[in-house]
PDB file of N, CA and C in Angstrom:
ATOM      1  N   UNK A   1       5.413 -22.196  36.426  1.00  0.00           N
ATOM      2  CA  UNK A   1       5.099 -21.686  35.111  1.00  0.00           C
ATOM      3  C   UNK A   1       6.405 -21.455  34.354  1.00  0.00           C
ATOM      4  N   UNK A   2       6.546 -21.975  33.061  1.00  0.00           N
ATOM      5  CA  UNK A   2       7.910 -21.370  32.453  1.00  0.00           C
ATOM      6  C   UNK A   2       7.574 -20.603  31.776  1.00  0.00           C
ATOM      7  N   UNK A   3       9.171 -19.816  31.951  1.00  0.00           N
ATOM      8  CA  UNK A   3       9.046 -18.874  30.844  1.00  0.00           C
ATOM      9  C   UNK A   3       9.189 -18.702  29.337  1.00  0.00           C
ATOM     10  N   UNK A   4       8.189 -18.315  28.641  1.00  0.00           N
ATOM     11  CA  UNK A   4       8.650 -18.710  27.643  1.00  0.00           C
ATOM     12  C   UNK A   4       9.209 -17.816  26.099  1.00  0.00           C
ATOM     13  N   UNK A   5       9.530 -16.679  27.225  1.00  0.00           N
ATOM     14  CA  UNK A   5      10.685 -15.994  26.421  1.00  0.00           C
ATOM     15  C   UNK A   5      11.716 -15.600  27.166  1.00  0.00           C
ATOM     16  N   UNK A   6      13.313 -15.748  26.627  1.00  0.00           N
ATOM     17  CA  UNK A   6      14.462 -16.127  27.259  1.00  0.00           C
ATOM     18  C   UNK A   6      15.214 -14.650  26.464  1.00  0.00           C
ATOM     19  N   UNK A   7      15.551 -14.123  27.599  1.00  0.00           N
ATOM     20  CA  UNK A   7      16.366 -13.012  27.522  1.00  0.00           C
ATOM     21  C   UNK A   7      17.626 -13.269  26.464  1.00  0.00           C
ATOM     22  N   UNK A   8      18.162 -11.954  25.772  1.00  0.00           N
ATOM     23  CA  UNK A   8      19.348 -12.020  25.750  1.00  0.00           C
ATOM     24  C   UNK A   8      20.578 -11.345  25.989  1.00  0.00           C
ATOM     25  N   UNK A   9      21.492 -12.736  26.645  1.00  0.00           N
ATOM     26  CA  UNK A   9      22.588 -11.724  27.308  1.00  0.00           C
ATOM     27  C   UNK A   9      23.455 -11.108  26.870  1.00  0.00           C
ATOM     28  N   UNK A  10      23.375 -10.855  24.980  1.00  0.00           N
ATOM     29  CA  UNK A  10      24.564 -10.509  24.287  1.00  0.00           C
ATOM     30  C   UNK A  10      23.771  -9.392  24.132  1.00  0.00           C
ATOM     31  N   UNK A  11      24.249  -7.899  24.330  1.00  0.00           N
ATOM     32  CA  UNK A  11      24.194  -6.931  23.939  1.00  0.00           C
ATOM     33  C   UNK A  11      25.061  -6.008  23.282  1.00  0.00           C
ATOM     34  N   UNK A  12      24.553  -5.397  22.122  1.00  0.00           N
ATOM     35  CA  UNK A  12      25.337  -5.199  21.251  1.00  0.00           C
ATOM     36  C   UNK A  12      25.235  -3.607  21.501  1.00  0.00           C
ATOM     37  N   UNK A  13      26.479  -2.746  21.483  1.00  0.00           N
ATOM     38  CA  UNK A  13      26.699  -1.281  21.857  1.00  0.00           C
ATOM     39  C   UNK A  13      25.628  -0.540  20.944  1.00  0.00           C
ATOM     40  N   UNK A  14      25.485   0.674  21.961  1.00  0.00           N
ATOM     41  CA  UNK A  14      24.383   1.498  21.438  1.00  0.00           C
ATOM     42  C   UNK A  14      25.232   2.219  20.433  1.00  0.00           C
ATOM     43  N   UNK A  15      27.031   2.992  20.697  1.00  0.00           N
ATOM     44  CA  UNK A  15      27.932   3.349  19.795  1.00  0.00           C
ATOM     45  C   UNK A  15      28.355   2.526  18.966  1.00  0.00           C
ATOM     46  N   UNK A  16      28.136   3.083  17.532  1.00  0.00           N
ATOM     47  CA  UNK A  16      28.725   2.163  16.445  1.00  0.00           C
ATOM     48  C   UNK A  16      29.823   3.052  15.780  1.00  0.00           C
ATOM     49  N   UNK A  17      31.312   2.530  16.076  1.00  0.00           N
ATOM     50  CA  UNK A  17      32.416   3.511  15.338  1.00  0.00           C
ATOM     51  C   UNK A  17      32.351   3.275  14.004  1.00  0.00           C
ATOM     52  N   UNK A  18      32.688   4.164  12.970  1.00  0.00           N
ATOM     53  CA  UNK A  18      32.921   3.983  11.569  1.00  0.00           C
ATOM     54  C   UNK A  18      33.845   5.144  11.043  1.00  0.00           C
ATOM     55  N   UNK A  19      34.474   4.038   9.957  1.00  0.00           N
ATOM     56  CA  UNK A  19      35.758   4.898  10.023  1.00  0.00           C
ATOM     57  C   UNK A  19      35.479   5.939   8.797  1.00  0.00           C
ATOM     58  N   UNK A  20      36.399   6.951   8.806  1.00  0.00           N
ATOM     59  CA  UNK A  20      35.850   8.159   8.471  1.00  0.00           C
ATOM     60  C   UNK A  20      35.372   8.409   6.980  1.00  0.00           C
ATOM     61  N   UNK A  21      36.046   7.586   6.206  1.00  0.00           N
ATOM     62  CA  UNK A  21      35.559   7.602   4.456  1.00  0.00           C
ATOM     63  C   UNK A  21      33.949   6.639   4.634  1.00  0.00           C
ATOM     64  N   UNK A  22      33.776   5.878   5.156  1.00  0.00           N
ATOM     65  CA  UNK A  22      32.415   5.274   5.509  1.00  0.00           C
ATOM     66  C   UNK A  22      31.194   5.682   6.128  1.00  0.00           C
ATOM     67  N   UNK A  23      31.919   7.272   6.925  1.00  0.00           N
ATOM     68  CA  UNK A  23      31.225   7.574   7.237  1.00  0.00           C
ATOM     69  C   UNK A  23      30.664   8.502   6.422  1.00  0.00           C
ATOM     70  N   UNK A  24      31.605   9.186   5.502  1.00  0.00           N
ATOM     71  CA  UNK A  24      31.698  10.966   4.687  1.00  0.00           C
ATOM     72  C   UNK A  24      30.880   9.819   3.235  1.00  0.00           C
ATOM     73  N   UNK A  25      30.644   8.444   2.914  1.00  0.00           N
ATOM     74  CA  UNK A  25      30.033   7.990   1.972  1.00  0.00           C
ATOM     75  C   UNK A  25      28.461   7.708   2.424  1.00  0.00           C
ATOM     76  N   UNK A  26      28.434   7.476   3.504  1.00  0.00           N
ATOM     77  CA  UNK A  26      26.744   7.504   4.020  1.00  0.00           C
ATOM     78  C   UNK A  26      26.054   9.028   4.555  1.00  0.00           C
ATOM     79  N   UNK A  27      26.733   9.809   4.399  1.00  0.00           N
ATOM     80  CA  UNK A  27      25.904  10.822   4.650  1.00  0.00           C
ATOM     81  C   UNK A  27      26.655  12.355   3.571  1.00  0.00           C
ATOM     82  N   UNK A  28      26.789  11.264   2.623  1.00  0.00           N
ATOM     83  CA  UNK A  28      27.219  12.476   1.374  1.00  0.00           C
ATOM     84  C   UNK A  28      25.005  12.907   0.911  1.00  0.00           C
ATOM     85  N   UNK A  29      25.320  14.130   0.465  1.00  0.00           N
ATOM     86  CA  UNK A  29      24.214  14.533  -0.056  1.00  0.00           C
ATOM     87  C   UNK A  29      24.406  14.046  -1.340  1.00  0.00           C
ATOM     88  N   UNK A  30      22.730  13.773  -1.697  1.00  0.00           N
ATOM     89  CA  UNK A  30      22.881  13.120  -3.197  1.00  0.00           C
ATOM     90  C   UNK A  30      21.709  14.287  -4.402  1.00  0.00           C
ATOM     91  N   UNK A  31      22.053  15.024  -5.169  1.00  0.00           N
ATOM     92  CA  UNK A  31      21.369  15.654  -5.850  1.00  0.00           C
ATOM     93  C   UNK A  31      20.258  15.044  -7.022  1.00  0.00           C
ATOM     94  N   UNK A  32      19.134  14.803  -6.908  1.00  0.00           N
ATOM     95  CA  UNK A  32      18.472  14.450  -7.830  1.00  0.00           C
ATOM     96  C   UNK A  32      17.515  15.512  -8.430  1.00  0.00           C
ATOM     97  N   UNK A  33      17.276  15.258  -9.942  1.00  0.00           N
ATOM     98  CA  UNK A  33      16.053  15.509 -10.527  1.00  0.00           C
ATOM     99  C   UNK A  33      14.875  15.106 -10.587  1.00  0.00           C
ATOM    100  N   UNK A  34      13.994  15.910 -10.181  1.00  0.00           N
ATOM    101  CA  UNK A  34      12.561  15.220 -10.228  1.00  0.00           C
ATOM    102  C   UNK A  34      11.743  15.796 -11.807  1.00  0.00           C
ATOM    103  N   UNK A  35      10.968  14.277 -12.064  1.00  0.00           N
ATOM    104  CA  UNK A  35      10.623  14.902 -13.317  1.00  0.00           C
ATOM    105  C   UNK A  35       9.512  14.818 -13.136  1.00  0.00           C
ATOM    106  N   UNK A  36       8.970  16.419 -14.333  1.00  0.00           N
ATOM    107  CA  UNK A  36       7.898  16.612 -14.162  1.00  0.00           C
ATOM    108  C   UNK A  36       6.899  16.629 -16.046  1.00  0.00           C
ATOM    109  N   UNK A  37       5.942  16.645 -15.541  1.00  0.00           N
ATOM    110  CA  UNK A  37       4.963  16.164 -16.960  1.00  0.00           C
ATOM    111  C   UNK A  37       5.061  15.034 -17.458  1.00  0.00           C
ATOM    112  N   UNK A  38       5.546  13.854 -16.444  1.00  0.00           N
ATOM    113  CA  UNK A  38       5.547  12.789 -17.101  1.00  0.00           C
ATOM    114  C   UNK A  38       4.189  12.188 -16.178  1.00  0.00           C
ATOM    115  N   UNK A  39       3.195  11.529 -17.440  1.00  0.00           N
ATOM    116  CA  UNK A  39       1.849  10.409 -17.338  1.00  0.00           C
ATOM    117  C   UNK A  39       2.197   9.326 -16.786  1.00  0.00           C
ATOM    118  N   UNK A  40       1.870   9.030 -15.315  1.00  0.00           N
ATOM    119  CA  UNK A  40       2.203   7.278 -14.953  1.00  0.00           C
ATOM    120  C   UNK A  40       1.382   6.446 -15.942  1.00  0.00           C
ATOM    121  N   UNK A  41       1.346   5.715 -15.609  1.00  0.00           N
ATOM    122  CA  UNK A  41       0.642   4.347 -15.948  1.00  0.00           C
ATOM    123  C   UNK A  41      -1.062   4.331 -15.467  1.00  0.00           C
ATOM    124  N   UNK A  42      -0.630   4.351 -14.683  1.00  0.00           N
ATOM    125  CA  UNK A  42      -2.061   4.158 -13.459  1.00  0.00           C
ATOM    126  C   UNK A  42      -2.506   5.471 -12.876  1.00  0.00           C
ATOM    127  N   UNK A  43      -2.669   6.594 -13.878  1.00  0.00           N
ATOM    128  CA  UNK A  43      -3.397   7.601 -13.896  1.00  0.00           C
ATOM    129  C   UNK A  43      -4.827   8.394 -14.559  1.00  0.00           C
ATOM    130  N   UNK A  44      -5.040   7.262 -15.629  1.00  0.00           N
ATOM    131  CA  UNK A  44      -5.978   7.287 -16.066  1.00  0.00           C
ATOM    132  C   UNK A  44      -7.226   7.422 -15.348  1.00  0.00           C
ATOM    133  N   UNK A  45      -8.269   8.207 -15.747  1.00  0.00           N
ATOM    134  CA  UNK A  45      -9.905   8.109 -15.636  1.00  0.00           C
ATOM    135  C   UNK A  45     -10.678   6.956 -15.702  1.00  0.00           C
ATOM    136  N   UNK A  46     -11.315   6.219 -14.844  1.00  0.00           N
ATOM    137  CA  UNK A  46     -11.961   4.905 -15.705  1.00  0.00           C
ATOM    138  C   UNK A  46     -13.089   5.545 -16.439  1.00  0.00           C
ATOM    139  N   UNK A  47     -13.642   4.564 -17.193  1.00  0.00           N
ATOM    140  CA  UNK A  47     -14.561   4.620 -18.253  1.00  0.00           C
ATOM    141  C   UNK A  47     -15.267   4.014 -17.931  1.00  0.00           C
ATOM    142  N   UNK A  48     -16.499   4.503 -18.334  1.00  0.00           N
ATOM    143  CA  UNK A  48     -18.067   3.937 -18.207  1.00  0.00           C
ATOM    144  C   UNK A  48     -18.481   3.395 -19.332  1.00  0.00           C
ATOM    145  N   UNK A  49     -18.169   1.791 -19.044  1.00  0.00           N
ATOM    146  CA  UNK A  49     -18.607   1.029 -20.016  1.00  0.00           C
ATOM    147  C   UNK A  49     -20.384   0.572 -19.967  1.00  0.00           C
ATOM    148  N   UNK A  50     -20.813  -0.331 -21.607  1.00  0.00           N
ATOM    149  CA  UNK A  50     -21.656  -0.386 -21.551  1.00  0.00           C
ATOM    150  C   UNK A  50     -21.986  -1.685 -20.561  1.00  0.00           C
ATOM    151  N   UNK A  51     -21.219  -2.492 -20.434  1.00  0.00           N
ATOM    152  CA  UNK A  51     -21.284  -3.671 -19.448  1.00  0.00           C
ATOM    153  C   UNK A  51     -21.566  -3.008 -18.169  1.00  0.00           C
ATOM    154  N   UNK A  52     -20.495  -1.546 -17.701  1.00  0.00           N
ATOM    155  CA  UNK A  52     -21.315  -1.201 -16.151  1.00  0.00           C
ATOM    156  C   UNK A  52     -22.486  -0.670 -16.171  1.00  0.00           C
ATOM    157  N   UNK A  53     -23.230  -0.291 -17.037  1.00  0.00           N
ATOM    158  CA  UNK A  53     -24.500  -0.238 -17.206  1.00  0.00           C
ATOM    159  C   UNK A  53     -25.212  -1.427 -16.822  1.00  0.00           C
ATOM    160  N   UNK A  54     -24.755  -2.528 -17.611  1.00  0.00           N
ATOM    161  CA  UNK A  54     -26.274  -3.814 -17.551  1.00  0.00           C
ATOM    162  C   UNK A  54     -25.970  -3.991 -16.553  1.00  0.00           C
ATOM    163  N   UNK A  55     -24.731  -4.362 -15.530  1.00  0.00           N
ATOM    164  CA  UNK A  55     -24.462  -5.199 -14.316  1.00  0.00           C
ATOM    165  C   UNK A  55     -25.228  -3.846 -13.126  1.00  0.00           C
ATOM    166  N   UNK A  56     -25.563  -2.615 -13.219  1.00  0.00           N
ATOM    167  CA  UNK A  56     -26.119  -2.188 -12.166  1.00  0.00           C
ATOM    168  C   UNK A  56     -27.492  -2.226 -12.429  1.00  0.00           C
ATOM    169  N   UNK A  57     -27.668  -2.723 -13.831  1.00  0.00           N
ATOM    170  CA  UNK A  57     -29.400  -2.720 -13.676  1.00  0.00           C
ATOM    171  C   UNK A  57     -29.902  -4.500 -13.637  1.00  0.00           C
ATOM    172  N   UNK A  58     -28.442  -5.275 -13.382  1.00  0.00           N
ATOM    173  CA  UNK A  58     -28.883  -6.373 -13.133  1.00  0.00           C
ATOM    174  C   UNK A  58     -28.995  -6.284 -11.588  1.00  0.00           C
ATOM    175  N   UNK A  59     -28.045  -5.577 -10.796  1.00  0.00           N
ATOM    176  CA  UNK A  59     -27.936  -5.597 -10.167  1.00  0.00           C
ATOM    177  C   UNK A  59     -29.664  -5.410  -8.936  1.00  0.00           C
ATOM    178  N   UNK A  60     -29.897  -3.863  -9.540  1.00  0.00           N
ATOM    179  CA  UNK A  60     -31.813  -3.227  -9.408  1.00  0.00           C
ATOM    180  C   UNK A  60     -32.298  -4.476  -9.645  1.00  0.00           C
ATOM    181  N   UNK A  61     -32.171  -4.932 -10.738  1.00  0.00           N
ATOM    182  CA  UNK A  61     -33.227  -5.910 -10.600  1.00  0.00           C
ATOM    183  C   UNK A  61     -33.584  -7.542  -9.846  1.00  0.00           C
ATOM    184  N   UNK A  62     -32.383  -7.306  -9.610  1.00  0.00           N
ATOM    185  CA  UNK A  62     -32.302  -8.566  -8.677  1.00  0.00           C
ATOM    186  C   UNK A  62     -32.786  -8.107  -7.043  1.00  0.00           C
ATOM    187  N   UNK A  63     -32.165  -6.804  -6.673  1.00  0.00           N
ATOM    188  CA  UNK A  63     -32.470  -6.422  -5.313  1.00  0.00           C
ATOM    189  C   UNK A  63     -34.108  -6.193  -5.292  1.00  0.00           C
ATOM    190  N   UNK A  64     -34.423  -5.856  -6.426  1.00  0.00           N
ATOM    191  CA  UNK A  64     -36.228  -5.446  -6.885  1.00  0.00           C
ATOM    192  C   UNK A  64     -37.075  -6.891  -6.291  1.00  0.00           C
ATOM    193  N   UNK A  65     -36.584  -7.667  -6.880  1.00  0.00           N
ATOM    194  CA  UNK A  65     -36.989  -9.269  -7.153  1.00  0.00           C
ATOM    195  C   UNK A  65     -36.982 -10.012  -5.104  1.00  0.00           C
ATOM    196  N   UNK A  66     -36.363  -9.154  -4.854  1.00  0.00           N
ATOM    197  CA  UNK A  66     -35.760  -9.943  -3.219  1.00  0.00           C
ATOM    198  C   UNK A  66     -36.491  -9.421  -2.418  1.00  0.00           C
ATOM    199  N   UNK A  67     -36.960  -8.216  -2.815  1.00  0.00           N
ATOM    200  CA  UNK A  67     -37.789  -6.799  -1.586  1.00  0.00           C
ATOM    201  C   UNK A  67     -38.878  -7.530  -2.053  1.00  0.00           C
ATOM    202  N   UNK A  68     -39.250  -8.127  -2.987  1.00  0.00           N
ATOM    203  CA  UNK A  68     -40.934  -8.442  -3.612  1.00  0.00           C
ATOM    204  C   UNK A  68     -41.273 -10.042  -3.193  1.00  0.00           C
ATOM    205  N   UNK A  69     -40.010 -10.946  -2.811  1.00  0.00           N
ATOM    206  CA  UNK A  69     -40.400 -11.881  -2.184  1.00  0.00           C
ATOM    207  C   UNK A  69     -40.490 -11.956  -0.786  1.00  0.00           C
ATOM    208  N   UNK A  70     -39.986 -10.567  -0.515  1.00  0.00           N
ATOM    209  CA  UNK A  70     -40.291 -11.089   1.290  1.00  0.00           C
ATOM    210  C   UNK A  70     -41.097  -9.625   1.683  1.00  0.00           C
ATOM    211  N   UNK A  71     -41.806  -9.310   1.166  1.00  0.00           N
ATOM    212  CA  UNK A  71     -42.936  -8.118   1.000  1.00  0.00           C
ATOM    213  C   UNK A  71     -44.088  -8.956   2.033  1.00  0.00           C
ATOM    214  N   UNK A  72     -44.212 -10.325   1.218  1.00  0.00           N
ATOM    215  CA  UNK A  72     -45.501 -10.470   1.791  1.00  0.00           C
ATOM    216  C   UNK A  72     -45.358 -11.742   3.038  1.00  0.00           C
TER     217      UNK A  72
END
């Protein structure tokens, strides 16, 4: 049977040195503002249009129409 996943023999150290300004730049704290009272985009309410009206009473009436052909 082969195998058909092949090890690898390059392993790369679990210690990673970095020198000291590289290091004091990745783990500087960064101060932000969060803002508040601002409206996204995609927060709105939907609306009940008159189209979702007809499409759920097309909807009744089609399921009406399906129960009444296999009734009998």
């Amino acid at each position: 049977m082969r195998n058909s996943m092949k090890t690898n023999e390059n392993v790369m150290p679990s210690i990673v040195q970095l020198e000291v300004e590289v290091f004091n730049n990745l783990v500087k704290e960064v101060r932000e503002t969060v803002a508040t009272g601002v409206a996204l985009p995609g927060t709105r309410k939907p609306v009940f249009r008159v189209i979702d009206l007809w499409s759920i009473q097309r909807k009744m009436k089609s399921a009406t129409r399906y129960s009444r052909r296999n009734a009998f």
